[in-house]
N, C-alpha and C. Protein backbone atom coordinates (compact mmCIF):
# COMPACT_ATOMS: atom_id res chain seq x y z
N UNK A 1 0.85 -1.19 0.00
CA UNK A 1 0.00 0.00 0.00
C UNK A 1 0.89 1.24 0.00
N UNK A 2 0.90 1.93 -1.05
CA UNK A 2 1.54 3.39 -0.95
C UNK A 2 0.86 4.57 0.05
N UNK A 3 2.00 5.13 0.80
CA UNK A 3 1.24 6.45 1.33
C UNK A 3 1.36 7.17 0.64
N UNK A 4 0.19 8.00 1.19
CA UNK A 4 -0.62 9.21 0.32
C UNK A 4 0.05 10.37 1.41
N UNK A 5 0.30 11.43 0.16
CA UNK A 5 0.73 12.90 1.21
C UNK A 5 -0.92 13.65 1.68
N UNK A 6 -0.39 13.96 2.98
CA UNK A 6 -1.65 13.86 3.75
C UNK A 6 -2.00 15.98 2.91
N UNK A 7 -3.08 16.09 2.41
CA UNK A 7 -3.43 17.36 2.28
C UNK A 7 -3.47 18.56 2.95
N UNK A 8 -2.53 19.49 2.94
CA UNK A 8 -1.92 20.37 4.33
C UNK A 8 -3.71 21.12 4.28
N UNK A 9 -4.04 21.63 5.57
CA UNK A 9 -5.20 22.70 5.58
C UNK A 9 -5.17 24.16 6.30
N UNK A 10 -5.84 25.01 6.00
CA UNK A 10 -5.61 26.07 6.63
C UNK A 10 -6.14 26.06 7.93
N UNK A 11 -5.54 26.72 8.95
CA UNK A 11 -5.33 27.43 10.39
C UNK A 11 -5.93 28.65 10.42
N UNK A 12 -5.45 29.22 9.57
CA UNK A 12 -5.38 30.92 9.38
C UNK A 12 -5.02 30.97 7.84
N UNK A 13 -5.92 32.74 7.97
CA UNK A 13 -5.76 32.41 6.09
C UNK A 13 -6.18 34.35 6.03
N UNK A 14 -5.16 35.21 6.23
CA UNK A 14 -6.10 36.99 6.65
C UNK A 14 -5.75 38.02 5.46
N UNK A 15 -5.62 38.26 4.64
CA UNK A 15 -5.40 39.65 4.14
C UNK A 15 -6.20 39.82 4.61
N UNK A 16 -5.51 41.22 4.75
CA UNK A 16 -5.29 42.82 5.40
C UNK A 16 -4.82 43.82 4.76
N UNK A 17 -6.08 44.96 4.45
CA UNK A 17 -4.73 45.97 3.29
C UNK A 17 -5.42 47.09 4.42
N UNK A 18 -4.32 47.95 4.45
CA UNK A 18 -4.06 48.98 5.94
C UNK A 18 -2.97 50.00 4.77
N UNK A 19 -2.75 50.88 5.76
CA UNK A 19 -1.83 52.20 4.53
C UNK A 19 -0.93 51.93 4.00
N UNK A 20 0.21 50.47 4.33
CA UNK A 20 1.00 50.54 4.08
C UNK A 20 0.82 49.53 2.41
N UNK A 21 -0.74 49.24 2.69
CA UNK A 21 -0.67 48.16 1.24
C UNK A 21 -1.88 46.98 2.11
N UNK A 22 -1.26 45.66 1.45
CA UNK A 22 -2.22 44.52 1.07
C UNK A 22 -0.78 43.42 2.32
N UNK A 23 -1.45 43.07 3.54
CA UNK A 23 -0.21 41.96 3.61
C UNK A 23 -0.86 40.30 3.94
N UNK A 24 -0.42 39.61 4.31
CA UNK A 24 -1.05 37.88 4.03
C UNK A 24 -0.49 37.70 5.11
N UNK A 25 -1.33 36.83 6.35
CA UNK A 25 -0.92 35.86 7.28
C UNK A 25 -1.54 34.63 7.08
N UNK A 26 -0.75 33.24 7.11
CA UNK A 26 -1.45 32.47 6.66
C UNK A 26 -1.01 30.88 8.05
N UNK A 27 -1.14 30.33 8.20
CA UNK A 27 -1.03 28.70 8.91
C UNK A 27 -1.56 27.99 8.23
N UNK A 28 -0.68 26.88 8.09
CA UNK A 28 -0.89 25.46 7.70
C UNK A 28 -0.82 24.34 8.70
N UNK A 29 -1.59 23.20 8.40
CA UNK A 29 -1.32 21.88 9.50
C UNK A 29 -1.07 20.65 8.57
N UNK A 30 -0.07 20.11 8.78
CA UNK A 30 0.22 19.05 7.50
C UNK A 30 1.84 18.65 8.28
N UNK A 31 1.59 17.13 7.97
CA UNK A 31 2.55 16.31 8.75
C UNK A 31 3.34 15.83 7.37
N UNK A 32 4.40 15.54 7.55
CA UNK A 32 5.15 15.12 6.55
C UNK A 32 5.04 13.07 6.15
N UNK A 33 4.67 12.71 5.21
CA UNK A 33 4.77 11.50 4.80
C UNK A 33 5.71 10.77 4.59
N UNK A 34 6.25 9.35 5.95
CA UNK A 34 7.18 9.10 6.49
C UNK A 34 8.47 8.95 5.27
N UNK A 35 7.81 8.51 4.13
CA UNK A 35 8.79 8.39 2.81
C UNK A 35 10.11 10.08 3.05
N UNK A 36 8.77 11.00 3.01
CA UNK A 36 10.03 12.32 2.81
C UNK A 36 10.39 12.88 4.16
N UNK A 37 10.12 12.21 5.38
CA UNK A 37 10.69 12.14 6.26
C UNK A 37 11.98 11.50 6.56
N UNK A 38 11.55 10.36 6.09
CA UNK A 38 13.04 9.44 5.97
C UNK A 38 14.40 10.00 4.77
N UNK A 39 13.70 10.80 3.82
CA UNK A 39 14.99 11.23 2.95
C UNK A 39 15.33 12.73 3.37
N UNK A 40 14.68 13.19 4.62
CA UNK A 40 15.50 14.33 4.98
C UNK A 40 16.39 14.23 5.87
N UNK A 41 16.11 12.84 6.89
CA UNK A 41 16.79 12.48 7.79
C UNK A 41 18.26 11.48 7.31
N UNK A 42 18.17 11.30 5.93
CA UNK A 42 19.02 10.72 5.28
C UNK A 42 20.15 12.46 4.67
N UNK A 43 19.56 13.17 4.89
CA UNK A 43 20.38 14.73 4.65
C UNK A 43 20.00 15.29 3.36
N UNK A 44 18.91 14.60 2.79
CA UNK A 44 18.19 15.40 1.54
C UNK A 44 17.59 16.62 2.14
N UNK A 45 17.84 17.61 1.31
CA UNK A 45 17.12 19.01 1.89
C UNK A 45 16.12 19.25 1.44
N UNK A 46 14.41 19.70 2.37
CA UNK A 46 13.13 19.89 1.38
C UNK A 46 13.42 21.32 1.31
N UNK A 47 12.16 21.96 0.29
CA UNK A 47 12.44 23.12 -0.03
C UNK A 47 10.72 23.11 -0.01
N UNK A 48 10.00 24.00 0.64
CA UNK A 48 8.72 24.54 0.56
C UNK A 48 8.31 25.50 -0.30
N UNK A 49 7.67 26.00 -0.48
CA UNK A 49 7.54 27.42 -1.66
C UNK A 49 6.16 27.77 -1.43
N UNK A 50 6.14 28.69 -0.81
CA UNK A 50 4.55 29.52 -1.36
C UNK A 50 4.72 30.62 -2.20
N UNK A 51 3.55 30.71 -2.85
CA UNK A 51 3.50 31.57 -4.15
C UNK A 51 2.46 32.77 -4.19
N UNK A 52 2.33 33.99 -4.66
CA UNK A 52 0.81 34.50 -4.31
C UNK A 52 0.89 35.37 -5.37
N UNK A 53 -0.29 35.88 -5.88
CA UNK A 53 -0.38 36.69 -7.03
C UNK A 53 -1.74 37.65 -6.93
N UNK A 54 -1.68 38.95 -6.69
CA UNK A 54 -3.09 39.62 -6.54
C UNK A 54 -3.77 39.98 -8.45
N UNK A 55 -4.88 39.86 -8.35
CA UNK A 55 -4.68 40.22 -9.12
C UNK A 55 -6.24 41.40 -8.93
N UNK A 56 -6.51 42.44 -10.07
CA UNK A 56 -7.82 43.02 -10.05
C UNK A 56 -8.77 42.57 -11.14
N UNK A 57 -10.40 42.53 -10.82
CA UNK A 57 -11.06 42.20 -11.53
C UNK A 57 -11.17 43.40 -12.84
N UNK A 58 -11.22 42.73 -14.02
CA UNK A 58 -11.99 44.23 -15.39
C UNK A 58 -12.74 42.88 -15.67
N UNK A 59 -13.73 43.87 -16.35
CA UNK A 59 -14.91 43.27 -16.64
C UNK A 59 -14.68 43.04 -18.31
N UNK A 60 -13.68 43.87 -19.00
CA UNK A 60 -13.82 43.76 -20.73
C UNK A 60 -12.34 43.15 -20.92
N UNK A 61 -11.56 42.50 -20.00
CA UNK A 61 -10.11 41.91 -20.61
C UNK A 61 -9.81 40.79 -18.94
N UNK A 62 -9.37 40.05 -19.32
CA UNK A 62 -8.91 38.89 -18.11
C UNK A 62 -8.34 40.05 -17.33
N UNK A 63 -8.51 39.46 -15.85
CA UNK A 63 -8.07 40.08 -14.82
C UNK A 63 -6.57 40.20 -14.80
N UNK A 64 -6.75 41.86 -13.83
CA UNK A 64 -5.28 42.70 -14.49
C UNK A 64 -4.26 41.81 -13.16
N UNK A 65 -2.93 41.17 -13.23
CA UNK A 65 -2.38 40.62 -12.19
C UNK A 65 -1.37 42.30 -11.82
N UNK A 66 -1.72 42.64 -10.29
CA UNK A 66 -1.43 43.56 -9.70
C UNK A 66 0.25 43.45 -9.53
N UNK A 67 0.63 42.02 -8.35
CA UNK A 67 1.87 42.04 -8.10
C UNK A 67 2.15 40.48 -7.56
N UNK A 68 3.22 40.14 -7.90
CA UNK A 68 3.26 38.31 -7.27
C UNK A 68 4.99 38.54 -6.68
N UNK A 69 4.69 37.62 -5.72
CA UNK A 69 5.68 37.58 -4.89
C UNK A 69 5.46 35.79 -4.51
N UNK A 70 6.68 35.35 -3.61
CA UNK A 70 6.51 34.12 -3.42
C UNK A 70 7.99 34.50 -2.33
N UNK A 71 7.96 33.04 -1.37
CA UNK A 71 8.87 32.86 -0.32
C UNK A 71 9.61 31.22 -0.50
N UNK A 72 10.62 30.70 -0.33
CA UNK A 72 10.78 29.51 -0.48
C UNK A 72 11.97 29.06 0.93
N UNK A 73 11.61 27.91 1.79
CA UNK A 73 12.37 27.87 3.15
C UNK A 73 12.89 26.46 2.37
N UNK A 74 14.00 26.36 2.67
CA UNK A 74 15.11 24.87 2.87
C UNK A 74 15.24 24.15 4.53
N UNK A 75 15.05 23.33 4.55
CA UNK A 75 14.65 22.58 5.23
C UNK A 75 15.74 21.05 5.37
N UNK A 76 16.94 21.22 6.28
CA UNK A 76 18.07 20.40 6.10
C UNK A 76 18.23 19.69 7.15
N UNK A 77 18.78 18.48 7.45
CA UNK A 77 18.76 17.60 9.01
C UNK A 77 20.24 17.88 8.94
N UNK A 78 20.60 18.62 10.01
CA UNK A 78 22.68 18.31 10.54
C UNK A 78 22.66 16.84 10.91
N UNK A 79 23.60 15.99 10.46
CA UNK A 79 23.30 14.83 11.07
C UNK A 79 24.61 15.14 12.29
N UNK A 80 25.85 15.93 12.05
CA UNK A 80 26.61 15.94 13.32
C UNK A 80 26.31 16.62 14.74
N UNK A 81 25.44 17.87 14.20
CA UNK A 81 24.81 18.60 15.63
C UNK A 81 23.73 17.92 15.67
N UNK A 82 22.92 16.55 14.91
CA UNK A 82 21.43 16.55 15.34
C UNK A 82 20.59 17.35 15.19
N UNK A 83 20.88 18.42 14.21
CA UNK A 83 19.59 19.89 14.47
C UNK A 83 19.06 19.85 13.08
N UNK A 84 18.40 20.44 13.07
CA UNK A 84 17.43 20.38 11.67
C UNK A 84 17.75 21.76 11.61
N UNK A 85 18.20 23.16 10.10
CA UNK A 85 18.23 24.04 10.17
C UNK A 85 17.48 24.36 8.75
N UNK A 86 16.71 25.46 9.47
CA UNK A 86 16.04 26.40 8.19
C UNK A 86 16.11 27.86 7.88
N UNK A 87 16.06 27.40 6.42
CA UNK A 87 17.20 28.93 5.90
C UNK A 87 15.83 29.27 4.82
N UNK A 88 16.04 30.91 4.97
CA UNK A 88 15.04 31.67 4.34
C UNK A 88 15.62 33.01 3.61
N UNK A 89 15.69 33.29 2.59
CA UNK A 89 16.59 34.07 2.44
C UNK A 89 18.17 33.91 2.51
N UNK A 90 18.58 34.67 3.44
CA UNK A 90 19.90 34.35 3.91
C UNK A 90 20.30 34.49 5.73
N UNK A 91 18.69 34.14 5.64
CA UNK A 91 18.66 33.23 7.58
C UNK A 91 19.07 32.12 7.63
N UNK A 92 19.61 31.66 8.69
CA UNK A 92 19.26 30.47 9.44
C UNK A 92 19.20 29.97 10.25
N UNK A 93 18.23 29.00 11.31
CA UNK A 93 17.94 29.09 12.52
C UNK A 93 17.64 27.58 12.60
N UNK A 94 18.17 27.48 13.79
CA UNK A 94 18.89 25.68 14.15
C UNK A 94 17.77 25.37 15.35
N UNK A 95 16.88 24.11 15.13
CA UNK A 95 15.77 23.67 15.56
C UNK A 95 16.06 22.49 16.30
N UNK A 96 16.09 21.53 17.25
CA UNK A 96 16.36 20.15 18.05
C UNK A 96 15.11 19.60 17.12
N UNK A 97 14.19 19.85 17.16
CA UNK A 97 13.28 18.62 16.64
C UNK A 97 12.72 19.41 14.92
N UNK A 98 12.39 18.12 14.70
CA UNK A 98 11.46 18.28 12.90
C UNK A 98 10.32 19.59 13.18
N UNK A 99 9.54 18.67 14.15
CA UNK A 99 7.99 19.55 13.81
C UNK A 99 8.45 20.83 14.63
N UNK A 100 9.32 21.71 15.39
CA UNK A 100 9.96 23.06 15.90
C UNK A 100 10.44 23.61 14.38
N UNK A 101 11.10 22.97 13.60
CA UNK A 101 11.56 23.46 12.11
C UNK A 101 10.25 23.10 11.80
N UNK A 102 9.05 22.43 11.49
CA UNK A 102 8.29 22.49 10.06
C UNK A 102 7.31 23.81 11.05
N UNK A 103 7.19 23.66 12.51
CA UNK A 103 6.30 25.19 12.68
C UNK A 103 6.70 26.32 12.17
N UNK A 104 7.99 26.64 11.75
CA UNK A 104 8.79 27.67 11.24
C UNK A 104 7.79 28.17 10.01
N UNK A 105 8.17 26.81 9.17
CA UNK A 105 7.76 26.86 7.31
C UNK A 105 6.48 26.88 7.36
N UNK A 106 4.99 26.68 8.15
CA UNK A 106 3.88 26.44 8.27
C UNK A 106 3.61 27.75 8.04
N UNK A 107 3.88 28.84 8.79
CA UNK A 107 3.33 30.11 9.35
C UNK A 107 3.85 31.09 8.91
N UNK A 108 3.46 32.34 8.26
CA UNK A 108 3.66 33.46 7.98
C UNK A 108 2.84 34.46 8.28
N UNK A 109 3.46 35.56 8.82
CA UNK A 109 2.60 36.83 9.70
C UNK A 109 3.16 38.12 8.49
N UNK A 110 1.96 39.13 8.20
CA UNK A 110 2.56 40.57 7.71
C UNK A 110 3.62 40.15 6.46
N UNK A 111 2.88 39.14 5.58
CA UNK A 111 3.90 39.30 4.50
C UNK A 111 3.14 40.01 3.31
N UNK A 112 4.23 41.26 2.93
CA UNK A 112 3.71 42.41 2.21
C UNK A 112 3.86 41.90 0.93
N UNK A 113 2.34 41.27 0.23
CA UNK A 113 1.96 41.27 -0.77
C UNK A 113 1.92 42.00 -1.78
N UNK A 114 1.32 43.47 -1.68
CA UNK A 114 1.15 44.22 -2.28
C UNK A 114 1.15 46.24 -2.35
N UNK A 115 1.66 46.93 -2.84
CA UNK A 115 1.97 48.12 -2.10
C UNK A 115 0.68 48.80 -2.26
N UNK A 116 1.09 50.05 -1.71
CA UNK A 116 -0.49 50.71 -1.78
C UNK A 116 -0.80 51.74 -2.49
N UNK A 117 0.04 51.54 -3.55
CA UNK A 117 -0.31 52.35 -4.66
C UNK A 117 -0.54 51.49 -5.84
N UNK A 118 -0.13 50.43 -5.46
CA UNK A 118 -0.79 49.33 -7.22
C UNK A 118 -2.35 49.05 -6.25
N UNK A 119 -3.06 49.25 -5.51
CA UNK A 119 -4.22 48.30 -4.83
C UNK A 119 -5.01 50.11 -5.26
N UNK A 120 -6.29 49.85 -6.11
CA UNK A 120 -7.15 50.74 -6.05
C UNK A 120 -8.97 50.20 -5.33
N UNK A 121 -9.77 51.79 -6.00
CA UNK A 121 -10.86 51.15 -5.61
C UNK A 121 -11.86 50.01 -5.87
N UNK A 122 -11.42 49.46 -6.73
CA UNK A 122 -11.84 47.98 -7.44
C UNK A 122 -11.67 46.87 -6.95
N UNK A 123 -12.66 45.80 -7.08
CA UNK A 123 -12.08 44.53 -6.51
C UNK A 123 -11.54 43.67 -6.92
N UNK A 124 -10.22 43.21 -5.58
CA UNK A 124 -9.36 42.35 -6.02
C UNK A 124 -9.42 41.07 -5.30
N UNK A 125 -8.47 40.03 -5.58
CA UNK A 125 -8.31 38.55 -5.13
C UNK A 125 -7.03 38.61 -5.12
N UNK A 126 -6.64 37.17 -4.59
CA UNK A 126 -5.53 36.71 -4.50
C UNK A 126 -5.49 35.36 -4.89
N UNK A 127 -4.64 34.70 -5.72
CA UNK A 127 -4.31 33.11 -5.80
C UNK A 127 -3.51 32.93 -5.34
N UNK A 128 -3.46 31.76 -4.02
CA UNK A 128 -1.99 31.47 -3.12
C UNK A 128 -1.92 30.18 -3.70
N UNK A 129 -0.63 29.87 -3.37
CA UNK A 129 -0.11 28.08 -3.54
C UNK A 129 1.13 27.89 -2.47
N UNK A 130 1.20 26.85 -2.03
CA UNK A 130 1.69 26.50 -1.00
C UNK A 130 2.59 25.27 -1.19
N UNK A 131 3.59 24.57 -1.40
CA UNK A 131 3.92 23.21 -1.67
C UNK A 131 5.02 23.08 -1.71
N UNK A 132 5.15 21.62 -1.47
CA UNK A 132 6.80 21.05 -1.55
C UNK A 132 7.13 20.98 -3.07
N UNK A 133 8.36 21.46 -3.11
CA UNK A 133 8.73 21.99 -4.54
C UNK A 133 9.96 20.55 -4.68
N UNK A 134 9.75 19.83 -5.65
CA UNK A 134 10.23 18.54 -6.12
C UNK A 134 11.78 19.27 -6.85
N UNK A 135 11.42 19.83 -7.95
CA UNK A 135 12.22 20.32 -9.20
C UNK A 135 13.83 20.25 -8.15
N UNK A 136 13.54 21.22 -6.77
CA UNK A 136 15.02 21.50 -6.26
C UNK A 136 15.58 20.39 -5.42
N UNK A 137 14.80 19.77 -5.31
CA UNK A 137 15.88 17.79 -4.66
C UNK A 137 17.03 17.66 -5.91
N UNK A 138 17.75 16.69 -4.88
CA UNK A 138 18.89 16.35 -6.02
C UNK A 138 18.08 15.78 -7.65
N UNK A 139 18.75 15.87 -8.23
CA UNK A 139 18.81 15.16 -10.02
C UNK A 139 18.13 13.81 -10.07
N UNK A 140 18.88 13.16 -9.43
CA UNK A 140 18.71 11.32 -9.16
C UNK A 140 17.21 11.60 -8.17
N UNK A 141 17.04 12.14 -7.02
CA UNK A 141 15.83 11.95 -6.34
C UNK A 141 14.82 12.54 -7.28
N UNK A 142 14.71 13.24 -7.74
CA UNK A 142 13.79 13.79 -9.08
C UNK A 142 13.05 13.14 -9.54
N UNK A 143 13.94 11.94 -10.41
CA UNK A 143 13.88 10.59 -10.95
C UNK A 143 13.31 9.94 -10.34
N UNK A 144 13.48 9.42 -9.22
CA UNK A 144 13.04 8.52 -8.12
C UNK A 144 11.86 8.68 -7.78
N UNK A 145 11.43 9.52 -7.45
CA UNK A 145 9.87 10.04 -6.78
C UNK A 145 9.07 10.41 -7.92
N UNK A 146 9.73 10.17 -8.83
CA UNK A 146 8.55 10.61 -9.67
C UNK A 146 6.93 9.69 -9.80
N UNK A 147 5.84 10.35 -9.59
CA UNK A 147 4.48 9.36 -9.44
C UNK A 147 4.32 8.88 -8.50
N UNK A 148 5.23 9.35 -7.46
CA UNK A 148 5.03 8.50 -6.11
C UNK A 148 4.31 10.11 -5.15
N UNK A 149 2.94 9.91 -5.01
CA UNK A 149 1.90 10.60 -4.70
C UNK A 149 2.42 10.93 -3.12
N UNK A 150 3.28 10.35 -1.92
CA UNK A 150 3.70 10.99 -0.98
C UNK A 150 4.34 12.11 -1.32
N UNK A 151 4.76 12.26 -2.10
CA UNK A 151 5.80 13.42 -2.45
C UNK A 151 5.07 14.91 -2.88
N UNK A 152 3.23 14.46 -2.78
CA UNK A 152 2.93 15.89 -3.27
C UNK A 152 2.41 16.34 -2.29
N UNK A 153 2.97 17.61 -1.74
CA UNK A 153 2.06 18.16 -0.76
C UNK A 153 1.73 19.32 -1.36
N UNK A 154 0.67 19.76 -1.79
CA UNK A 154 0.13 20.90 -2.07
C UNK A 154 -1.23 21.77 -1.49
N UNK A 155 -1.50 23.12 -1.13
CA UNK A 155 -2.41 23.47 -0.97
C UNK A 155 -2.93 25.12 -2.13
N UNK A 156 -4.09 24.99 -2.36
CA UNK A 156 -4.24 26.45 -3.20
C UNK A 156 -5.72 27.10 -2.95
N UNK A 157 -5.52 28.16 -2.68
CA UNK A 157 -6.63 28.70 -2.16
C UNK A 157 -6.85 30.19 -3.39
N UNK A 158 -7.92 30.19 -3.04
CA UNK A 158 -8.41 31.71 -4.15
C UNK A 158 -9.13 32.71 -3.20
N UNK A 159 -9.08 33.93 -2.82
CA UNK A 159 -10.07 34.75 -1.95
C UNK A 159 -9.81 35.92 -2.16
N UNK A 160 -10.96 36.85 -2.42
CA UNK A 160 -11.33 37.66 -2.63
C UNK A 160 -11.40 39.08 -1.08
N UNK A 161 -10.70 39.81 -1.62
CA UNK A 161 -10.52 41.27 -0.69
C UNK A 161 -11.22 42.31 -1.10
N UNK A 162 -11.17 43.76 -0.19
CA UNK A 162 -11.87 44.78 -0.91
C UNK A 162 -10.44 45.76 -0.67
């Protein structure tokens, strides 16, 4: 019997546009499927990625896309300190256990989507995506997992702001 990657769900899910613009807090709950558990603990690094794109509604041409941004965390086991470290940007911050690093990658507070001069009086949305990004595993694991349905964790949501 193959495992199935369990479908991450939302916690929290807020735009907020305030003077400075449009920003996104979001939580996820989603356990990792022991397959890509076991190849991080083997020192494969995951890589998460959320994605977001506002866009505004017109009524006489497809909706105008405002501004897209996206975040992507690495996700590595030290096997000599034992620590799991996750790097964002050009952070990184050293965790004793898995699920202390995956609360890290779950949660995002005040991430500035959009400024406040592309956001007018019209209504807009947002398309988020959320997921373990395959493409950046090694070459050979690429190969390997391919069709093997633990390996997809994805979530995508659509919602509408004023």
């Amino acid at each position: 019997m193959q495992a199935r990657a369990e479908v991450p769900e939302f916690t929290e899910f807020e735009i907020v546009r305030n003077d400075d613009g449009v920003s996104l807090s979001f939580a996820l709950r989603f356990d990792l499927p022991r397959g890509v558990e076991d190849a991080l603990s083997k020192g494969v690094p995951l890589y998460f990625v959320a994605e977001i794109e506002v866009f505004r509604d017109r009524w006489y041409w497809r909706d105008k896309r405002i501004s897209k941004a996206s975040r992507v965390w690495r996700v590595a086991y030290q096997p000599l300190t034992r620590k799991y470290r996750v790097s964002f940007g050009g952070l990184n911050q050293n965790f004793d256990s898995l699920n202390d690093a995956l609360v890290s990658v779950r949660r995002v507070s005040g991430w500035k989507i959009a400024e406040k001069d592309q956001i007018d009086d019209g209504r807009h949305y947002v398309e988020f995506t959320y997921r373990l990004d395959t493409t950046l595993l090694p070459r050979p694991m690429q190969i390997g997992i391919g069709g093997q349905p633990e390996w997809t964790l994805l979530v995508e949501k659509t919602q509408r702001f004023q």
